[in-house]
N, C-alpha and C. Protein backbone atom coordinates (compact mmCIF):
# COMPACT_ATOMS: atom_id res chain seq x y z
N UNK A 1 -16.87 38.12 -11.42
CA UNK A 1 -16.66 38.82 -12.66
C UNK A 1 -16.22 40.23 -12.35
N UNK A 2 -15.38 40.75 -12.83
CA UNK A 2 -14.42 42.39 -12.67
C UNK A 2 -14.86 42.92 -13.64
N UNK A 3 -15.76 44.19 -13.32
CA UNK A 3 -16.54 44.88 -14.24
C UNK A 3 -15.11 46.03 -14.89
N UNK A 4 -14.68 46.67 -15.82
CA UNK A 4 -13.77 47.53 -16.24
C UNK A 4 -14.43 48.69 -16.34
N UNK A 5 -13.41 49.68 -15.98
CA UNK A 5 -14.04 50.72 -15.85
C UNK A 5 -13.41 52.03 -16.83
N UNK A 6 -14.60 52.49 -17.19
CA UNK A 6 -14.41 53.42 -18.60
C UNK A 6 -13.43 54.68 -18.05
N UNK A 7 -12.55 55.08 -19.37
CA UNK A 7 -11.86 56.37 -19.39
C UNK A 7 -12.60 57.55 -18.90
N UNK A 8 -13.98 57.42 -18.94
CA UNK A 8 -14.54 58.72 -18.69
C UNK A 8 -15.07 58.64 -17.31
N UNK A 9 -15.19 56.99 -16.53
CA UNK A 9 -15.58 56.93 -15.03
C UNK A 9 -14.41 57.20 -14.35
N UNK A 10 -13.09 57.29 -15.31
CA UNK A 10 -11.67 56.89 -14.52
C UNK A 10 -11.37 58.43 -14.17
N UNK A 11 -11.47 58.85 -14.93
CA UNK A 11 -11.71 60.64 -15.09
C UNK A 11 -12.59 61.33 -14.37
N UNK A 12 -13.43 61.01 -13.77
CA UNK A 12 -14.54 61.74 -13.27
C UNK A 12 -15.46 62.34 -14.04
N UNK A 13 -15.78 62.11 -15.36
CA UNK A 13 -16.25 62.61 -16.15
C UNK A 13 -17.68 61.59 -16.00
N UNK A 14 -18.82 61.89 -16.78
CA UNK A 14 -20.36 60.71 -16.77
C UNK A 14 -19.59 59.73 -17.55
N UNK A 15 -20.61 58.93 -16.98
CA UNK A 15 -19.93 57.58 -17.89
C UNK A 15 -21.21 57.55 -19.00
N UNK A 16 -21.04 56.26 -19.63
CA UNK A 16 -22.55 55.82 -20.84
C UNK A 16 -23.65 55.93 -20.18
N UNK A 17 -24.43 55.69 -21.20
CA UNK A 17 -25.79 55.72 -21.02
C UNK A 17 -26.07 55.10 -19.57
N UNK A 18 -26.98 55.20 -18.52
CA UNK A 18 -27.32 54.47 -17.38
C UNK A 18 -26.04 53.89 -16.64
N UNK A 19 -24.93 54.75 -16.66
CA UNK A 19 -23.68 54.72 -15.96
C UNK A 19 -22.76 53.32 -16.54
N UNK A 20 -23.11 52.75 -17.62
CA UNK A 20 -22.29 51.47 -17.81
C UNK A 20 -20.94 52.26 -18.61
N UNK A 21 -20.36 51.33 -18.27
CA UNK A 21 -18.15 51.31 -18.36
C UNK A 21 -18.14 51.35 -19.82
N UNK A 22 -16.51 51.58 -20.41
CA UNK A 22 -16.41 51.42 -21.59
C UNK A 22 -16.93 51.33 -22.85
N UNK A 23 -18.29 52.47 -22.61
CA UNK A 23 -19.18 52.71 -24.20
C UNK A 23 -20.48 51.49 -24.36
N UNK A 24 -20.13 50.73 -23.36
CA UNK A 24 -21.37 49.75 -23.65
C UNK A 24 -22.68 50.18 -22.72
N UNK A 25 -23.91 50.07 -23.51
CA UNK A 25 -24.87 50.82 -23.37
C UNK A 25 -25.85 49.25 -23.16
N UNK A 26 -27.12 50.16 -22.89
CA UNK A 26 -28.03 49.23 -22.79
C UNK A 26 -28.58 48.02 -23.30
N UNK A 27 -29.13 47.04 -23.37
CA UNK A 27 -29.44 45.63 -24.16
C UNK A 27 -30.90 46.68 -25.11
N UNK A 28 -30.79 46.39 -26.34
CA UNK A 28 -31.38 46.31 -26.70
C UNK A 28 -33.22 46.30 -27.44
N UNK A 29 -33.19 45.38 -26.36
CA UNK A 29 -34.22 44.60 -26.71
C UNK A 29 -34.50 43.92 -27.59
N UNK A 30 -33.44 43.60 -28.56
CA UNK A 30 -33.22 42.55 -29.73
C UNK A 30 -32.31 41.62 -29.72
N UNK A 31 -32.25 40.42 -29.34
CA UNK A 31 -31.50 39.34 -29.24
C UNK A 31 -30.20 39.66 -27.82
N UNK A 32 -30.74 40.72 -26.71
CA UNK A 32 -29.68 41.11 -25.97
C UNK A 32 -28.84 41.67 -26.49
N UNK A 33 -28.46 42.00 -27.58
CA UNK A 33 -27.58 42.84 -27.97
C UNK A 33 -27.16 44.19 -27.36
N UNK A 34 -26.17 45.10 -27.57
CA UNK A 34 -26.02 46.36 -26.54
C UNK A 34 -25.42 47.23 -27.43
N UNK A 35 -25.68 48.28 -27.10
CA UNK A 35 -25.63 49.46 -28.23
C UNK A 35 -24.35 49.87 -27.45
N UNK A 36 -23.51 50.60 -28.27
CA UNK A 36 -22.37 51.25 -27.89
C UNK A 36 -22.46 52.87 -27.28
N UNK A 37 -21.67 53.35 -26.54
CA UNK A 37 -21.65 54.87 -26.41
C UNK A 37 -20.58 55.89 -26.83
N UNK A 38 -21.40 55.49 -28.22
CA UNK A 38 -20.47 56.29 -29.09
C UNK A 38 -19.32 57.41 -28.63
N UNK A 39 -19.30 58.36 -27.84
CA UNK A 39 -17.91 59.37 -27.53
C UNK A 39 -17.07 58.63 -27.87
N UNK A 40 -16.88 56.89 -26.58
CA UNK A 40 -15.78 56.28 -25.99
C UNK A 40 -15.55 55.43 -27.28
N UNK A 41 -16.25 55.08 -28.22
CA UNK A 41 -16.33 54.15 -29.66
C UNK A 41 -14.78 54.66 -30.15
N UNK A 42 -13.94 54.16 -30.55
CA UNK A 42 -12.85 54.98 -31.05
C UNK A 42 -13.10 55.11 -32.56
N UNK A 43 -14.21 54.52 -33.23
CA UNK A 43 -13.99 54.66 -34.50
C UNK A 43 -14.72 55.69 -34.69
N UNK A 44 -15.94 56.15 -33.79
CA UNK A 44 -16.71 57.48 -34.08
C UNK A 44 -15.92 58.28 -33.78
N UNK A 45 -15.07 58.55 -33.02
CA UNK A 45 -14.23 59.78 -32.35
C UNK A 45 -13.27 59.71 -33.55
N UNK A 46 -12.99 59.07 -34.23
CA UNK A 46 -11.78 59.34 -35.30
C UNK A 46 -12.75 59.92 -36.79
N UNK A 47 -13.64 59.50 -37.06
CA UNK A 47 -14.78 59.86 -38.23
C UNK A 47 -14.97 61.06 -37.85
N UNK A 48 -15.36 61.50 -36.52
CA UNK A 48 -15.95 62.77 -35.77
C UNK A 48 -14.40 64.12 -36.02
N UNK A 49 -13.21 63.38 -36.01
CA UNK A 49 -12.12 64.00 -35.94
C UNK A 49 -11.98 64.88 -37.39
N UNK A 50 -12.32 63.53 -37.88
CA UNK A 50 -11.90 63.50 -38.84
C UNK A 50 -12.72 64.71 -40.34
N UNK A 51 -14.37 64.68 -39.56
CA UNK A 51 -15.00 65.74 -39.77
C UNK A 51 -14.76 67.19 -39.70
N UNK A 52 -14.22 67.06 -38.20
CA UNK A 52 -13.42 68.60 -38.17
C UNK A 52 -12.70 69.29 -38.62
N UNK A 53 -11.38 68.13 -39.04
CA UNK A 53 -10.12 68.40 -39.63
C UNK A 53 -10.83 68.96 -41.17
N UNK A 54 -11.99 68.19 -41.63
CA UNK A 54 -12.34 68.94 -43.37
C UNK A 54 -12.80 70.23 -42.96
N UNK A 55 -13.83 70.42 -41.94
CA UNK A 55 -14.56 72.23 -41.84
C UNK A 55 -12.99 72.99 -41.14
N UNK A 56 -12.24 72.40 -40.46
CA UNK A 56 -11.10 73.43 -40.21
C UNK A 56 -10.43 73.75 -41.66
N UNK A 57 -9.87 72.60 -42.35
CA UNK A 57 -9.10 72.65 -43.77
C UNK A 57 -9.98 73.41 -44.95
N UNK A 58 -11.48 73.51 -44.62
CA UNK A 58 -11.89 74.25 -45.63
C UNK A 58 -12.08 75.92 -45.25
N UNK A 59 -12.32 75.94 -43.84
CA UNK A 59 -11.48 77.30 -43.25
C UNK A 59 -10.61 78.51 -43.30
N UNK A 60 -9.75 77.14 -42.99
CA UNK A 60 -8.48 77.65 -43.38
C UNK A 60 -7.65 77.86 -44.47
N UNK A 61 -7.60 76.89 -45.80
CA UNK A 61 -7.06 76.37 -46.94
C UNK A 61 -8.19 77.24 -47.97
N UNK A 62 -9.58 77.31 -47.56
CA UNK A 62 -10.18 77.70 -48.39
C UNK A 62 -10.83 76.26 -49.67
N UNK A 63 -11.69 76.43 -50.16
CA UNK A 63 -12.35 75.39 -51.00
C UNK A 63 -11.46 75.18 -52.25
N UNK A 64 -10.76 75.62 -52.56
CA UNK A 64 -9.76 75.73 -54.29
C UNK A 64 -9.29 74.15 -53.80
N UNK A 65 -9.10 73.04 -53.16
CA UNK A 65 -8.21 72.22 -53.20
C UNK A 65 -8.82 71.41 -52.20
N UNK A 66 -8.86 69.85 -51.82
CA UNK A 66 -8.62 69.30 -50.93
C UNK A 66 -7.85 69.30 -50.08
N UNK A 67 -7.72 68.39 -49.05
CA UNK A 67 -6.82 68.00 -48.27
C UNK A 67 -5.92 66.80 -48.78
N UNK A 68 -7.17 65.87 -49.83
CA UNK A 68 -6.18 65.32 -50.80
C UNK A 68 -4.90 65.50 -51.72
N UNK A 69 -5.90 66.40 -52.46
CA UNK A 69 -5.18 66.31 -53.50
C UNK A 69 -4.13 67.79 -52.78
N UNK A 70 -4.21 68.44 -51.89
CA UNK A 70 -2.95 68.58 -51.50
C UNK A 70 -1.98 67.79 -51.11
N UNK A 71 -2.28 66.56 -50.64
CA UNK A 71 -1.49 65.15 -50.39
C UNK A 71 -0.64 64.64 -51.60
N UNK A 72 -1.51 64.76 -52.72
CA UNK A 72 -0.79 64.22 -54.09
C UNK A 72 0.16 65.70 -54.22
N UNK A 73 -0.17 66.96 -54.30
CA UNK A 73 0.89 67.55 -54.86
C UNK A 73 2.52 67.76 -54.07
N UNK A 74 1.52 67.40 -52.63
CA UNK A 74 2.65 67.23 -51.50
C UNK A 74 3.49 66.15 -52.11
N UNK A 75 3.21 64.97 -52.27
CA UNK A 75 4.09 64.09 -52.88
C UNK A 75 4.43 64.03 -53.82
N UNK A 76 4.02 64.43 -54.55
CA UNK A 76 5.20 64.91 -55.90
C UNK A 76 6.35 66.31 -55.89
N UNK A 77 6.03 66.85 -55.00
CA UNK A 77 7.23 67.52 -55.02
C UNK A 77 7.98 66.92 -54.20
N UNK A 78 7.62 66.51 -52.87
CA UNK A 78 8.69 65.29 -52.47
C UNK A 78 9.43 64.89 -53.33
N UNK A 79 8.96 64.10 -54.28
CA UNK A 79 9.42 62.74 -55.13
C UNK A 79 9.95 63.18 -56.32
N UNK A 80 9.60 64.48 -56.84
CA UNK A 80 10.29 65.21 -58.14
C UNK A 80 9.48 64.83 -58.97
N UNK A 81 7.99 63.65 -58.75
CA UNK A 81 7.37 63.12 -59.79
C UNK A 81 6.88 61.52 -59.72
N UNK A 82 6.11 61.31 -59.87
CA UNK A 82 5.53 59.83 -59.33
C UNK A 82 4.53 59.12 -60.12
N UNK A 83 4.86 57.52 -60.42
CA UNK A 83 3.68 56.98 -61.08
C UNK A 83 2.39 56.77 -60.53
N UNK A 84 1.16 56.96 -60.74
CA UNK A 84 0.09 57.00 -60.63
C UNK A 84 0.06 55.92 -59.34
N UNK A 85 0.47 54.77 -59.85
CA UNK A 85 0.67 53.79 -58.35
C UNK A 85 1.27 53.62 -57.51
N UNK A 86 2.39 54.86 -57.28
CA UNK A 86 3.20 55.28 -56.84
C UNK A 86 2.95 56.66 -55.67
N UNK A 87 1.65 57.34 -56.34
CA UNK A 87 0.93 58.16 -55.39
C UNK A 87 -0.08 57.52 -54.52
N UNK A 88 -0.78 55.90 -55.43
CA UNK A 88 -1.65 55.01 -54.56
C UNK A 88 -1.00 54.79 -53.18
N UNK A 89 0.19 54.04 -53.51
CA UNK A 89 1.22 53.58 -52.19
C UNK A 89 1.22 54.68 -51.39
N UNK A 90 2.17 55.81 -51.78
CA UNK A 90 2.14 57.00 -50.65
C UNK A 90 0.86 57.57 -50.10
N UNK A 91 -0.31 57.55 -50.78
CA UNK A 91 -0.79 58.36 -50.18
C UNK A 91 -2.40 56.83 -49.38
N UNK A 92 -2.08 55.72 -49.85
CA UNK A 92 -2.99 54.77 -49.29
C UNK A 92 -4.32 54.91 -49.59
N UNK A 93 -4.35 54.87 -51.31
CA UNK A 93 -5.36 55.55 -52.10
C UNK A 93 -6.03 54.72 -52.99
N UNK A 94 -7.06 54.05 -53.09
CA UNK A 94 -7.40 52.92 -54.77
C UNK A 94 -6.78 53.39 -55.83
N UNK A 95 -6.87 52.88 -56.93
CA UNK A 95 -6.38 53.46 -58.07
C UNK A 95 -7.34 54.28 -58.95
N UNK A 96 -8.44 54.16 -58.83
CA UNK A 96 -9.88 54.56 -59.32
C UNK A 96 -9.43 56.21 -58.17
N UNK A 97 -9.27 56.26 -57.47
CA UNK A 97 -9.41 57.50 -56.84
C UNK A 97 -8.38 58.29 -56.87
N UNK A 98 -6.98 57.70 -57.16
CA UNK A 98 -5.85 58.60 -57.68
C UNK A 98 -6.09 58.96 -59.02
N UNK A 99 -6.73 58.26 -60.23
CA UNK A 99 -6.74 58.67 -61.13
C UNK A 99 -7.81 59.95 -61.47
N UNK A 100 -8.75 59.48 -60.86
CA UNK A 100 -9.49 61.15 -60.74
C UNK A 100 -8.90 62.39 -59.61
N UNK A 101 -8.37 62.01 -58.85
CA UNK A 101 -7.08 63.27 -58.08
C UNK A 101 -6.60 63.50 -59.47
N UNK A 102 -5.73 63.07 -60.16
CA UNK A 102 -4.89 63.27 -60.91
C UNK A 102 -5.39 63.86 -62.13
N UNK A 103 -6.89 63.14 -62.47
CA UNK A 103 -7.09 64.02 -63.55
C UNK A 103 -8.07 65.75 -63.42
N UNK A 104 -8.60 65.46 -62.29
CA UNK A 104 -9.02 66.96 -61.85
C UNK A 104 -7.91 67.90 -61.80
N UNK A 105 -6.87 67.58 -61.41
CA UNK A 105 -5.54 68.04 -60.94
C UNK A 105 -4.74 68.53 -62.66
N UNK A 106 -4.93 68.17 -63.02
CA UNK A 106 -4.47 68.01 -64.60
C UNK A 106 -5.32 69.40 -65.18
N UNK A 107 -6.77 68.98 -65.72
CA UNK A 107 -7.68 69.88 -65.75
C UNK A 107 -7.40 71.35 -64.98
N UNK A 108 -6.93 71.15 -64.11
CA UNK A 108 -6.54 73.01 -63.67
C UNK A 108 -4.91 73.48 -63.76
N UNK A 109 -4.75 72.23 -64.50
CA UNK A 109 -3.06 72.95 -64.65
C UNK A 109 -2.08 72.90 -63.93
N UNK A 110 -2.34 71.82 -62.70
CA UNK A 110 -1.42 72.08 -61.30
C UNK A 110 -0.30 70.83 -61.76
N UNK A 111 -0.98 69.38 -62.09
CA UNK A 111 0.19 68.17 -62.51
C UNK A 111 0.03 68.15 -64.05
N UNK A 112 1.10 67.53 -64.55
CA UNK A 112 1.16 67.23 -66.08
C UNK A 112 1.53 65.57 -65.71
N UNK A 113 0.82 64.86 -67.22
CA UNK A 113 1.47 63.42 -67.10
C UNK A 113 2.06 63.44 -68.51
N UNK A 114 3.01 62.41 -68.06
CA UNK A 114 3.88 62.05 -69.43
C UNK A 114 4.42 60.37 -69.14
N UNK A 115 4.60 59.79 -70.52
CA UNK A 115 4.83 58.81 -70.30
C UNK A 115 6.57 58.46 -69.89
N UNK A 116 6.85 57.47 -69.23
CA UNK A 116 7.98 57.14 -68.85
C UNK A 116 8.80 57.05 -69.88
N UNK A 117 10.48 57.76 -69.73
CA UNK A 117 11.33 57.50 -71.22
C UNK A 117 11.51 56.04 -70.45
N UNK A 118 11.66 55.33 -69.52
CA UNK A 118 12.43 53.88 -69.37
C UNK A 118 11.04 52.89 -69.58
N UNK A 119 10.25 52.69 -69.29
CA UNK A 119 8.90 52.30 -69.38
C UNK A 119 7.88 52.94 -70.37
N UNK A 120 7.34 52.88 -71.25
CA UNK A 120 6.29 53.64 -72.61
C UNK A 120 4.77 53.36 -71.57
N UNK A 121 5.08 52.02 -71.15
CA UNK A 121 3.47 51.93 -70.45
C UNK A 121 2.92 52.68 -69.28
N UNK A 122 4.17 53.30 -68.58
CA UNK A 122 4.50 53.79 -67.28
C UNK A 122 3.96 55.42 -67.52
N UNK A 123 2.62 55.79 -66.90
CA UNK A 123 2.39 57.26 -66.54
C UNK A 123 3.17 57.98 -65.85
N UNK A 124 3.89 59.24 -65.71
CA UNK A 124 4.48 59.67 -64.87
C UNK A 124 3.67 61.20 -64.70
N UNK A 125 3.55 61.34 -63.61
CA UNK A 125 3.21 62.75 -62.64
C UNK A 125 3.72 63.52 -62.14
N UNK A 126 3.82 64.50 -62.57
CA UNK A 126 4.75 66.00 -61.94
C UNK A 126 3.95 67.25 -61.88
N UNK A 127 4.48 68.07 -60.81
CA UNK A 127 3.83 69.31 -60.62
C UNK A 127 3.97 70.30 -62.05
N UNK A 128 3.06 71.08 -62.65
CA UNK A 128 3.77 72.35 -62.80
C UNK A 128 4.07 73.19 -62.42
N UNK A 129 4.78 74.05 -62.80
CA UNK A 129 5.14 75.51 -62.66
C UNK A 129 3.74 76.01 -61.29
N UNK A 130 2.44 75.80 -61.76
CA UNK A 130 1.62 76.35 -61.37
C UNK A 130 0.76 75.69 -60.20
N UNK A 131 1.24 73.98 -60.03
CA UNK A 131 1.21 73.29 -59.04
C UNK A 131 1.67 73.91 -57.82
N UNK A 132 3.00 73.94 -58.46
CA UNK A 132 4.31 74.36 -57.25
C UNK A 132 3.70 75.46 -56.22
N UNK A 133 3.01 76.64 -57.42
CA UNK A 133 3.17 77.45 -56.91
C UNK A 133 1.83 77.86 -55.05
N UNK A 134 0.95 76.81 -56.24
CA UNK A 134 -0.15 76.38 -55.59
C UNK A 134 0.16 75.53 -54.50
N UNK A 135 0.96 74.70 -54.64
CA UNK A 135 1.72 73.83 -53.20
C UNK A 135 2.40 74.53 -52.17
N UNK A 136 2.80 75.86 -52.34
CA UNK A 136 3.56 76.56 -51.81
C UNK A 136 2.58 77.51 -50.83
N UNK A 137 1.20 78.19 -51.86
CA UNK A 137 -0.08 78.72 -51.25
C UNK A 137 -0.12 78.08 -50.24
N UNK A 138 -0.37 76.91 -50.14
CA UNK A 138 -1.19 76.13 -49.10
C UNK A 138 -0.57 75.57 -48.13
N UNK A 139 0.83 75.13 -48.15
CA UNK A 139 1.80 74.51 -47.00
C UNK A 139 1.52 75.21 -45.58
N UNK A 140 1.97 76.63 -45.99
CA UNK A 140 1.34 77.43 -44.38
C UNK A 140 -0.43 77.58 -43.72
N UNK A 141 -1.23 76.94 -45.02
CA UNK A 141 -2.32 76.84 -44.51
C UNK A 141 -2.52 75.52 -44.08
N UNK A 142 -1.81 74.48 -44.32
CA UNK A 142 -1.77 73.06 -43.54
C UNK A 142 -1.47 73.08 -42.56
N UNK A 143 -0.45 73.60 -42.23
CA UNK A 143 0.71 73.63 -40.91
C UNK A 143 -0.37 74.32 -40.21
N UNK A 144 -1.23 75.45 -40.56
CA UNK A 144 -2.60 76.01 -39.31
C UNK A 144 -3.31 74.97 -39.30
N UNK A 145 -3.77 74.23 -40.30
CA UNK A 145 -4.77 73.17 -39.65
C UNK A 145 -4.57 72.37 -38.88
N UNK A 146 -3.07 71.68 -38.69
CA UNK A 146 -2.59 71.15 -38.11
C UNK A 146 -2.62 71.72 -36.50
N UNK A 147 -2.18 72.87 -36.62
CA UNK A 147 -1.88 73.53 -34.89
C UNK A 147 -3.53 74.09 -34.45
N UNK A 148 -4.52 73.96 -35.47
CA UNK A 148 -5.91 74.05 -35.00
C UNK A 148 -6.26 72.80 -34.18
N UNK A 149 -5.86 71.80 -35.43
CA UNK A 149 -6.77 70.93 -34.57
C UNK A 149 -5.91 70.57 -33.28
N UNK A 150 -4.72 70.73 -33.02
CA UNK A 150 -3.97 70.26 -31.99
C UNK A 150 -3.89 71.34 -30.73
N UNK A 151 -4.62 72.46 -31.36
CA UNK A 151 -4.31 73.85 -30.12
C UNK A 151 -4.44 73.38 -29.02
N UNK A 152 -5.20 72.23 -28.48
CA UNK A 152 -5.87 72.47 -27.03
C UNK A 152 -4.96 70.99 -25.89
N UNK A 153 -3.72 70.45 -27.08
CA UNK A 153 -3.31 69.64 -26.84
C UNK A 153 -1.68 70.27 -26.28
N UNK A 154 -1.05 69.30 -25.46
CA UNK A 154 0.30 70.16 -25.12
C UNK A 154 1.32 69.56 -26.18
N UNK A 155 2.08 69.77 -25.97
CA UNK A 155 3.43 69.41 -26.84
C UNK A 155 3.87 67.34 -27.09
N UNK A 156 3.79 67.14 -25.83
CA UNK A 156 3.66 65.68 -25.70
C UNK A 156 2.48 64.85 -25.89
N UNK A 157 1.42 65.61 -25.90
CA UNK A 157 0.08 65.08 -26.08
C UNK A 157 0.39 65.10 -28.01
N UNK A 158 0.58 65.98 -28.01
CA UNK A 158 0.40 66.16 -29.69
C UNK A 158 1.61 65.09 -30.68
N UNK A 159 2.56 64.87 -29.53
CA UNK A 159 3.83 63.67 -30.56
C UNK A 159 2.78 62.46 -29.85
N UNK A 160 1.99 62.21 -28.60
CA UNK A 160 1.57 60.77 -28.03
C UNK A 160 0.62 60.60 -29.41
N UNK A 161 -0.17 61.61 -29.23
CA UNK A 161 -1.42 61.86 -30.85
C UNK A 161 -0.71 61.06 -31.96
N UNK A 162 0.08 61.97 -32.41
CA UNK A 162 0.74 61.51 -34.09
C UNK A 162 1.22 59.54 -33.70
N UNK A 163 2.09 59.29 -32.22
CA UNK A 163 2.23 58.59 -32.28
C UNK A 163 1.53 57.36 -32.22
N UNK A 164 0.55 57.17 -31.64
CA UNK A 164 -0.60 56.47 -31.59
C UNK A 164 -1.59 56.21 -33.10
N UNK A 165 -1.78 57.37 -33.62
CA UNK A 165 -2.24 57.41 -35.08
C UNK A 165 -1.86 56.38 -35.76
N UNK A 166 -0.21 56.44 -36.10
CA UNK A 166 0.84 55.73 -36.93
C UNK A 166 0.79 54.61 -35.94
N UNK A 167 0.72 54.21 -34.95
CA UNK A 167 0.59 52.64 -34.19
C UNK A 167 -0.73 51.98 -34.69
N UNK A 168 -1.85 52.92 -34.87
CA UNK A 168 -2.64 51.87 -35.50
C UNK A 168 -2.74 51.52 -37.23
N UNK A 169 -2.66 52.66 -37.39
CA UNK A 169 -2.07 52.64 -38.76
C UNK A 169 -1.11 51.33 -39.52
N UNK A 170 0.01 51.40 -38.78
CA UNK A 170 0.96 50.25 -38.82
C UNK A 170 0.31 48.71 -38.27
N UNK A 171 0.07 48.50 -37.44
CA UNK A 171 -0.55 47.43 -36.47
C UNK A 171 -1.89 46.93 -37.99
N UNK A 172 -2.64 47.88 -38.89
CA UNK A 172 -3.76 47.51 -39.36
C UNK A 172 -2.86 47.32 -41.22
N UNK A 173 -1.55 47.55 -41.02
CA UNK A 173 -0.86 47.32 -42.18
C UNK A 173 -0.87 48.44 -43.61
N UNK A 174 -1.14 50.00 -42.74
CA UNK A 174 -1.31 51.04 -43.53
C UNK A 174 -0.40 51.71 -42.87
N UNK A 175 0.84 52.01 -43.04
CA UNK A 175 1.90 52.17 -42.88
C UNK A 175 1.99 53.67 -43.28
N UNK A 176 2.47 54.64 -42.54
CA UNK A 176 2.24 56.37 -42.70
C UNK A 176 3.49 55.95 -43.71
N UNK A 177 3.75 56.79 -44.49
CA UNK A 177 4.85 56.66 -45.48
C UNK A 177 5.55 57.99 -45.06
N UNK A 178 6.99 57.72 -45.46
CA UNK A 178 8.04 58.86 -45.41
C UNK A 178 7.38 59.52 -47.07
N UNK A 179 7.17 59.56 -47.85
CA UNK A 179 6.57 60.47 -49.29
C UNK A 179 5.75 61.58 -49.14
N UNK A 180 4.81 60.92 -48.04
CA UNK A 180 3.85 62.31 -47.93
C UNK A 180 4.21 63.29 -46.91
């Protein structure tokens, strides 16, 4: 049997718990089972990432806005304007959770909805005046969160990053969209 050996033994770095490979940790003591070591877990390291990226974005961006619903206003100025399921798609969102983006978003004056002249049933979403202006605030405070969380990465590390992201992304059938 060929034991595999973890990114962090390959590295010279400690490995898991009691030196075992690839995040797998000790048995248990319940049905043999084996606990994971979390660092090497890729789904904790992306939750863990993913933690950071909100205390950097609230940092930096300040509390007035998400990282969301900067996503929705991002895509509507993209798009000149978008149906409610139309921000679901781009932004890979339920519909229960775009519609409260949208209506918090509403409530401060940033999107207006109106119904479709080609469709009556059809919601449509657009920035205002005061969206825009608010989309405009914050673009250069994204682009820092962005080069925060990536500071410590080089230039090729940071396109391997994005590229890898969008490989699993795609591969799990959540497809990064050209909108956002």
């Amino acid at each position: 049997m060929t034991q595999r050996i973890g990114a962090t033994q390959r590295d010279g770095l400690a490995a898991g718990p009691a030196g075992e490979p690839d995040g797998v940790g000790q048995p248990d003591g319940v049905g043999g089972r084996q606990s994971l070591y979390l660092p090497e877990h890729v789904g904790f390291l992306i939750r863990r990432t993913q933690q950071v990226h909100l205390a950097v974005w609230a940092e930096e961006a300040g509390q007035g806005l998400s990282n969301v619903q900067f996503g929705v206003l991002n895509v509507l100025h993209r798009t000149g304007g978008a149906s409610q399921r139309e921000l679901c798609d781009a932004l890979d969102l339920d519909r229960s959770t775009v519609a409260g983006l949208v209506s918090r978003l509403e409530t401060r004056g940033l999107v207006e909805r109106a119904r479709a002249a080609a469709d009556r049933r059809r919601n449509l979403v657009r920035l205002t005046e005061a969206g825009g202006a608010e989309l405009r605030r914050l673009v250069p405070h994204a682009a820092q969160v962005d080069a925060s969380l990536t500071a410590g990465l080089t230039e090729e590390e940071q396109a391997a990053l994005r590229r890898l992201l969008t490989r699993i992304l795609d591969v799990h059938g959540h497809h990064a969209s050209d909108d956002v």
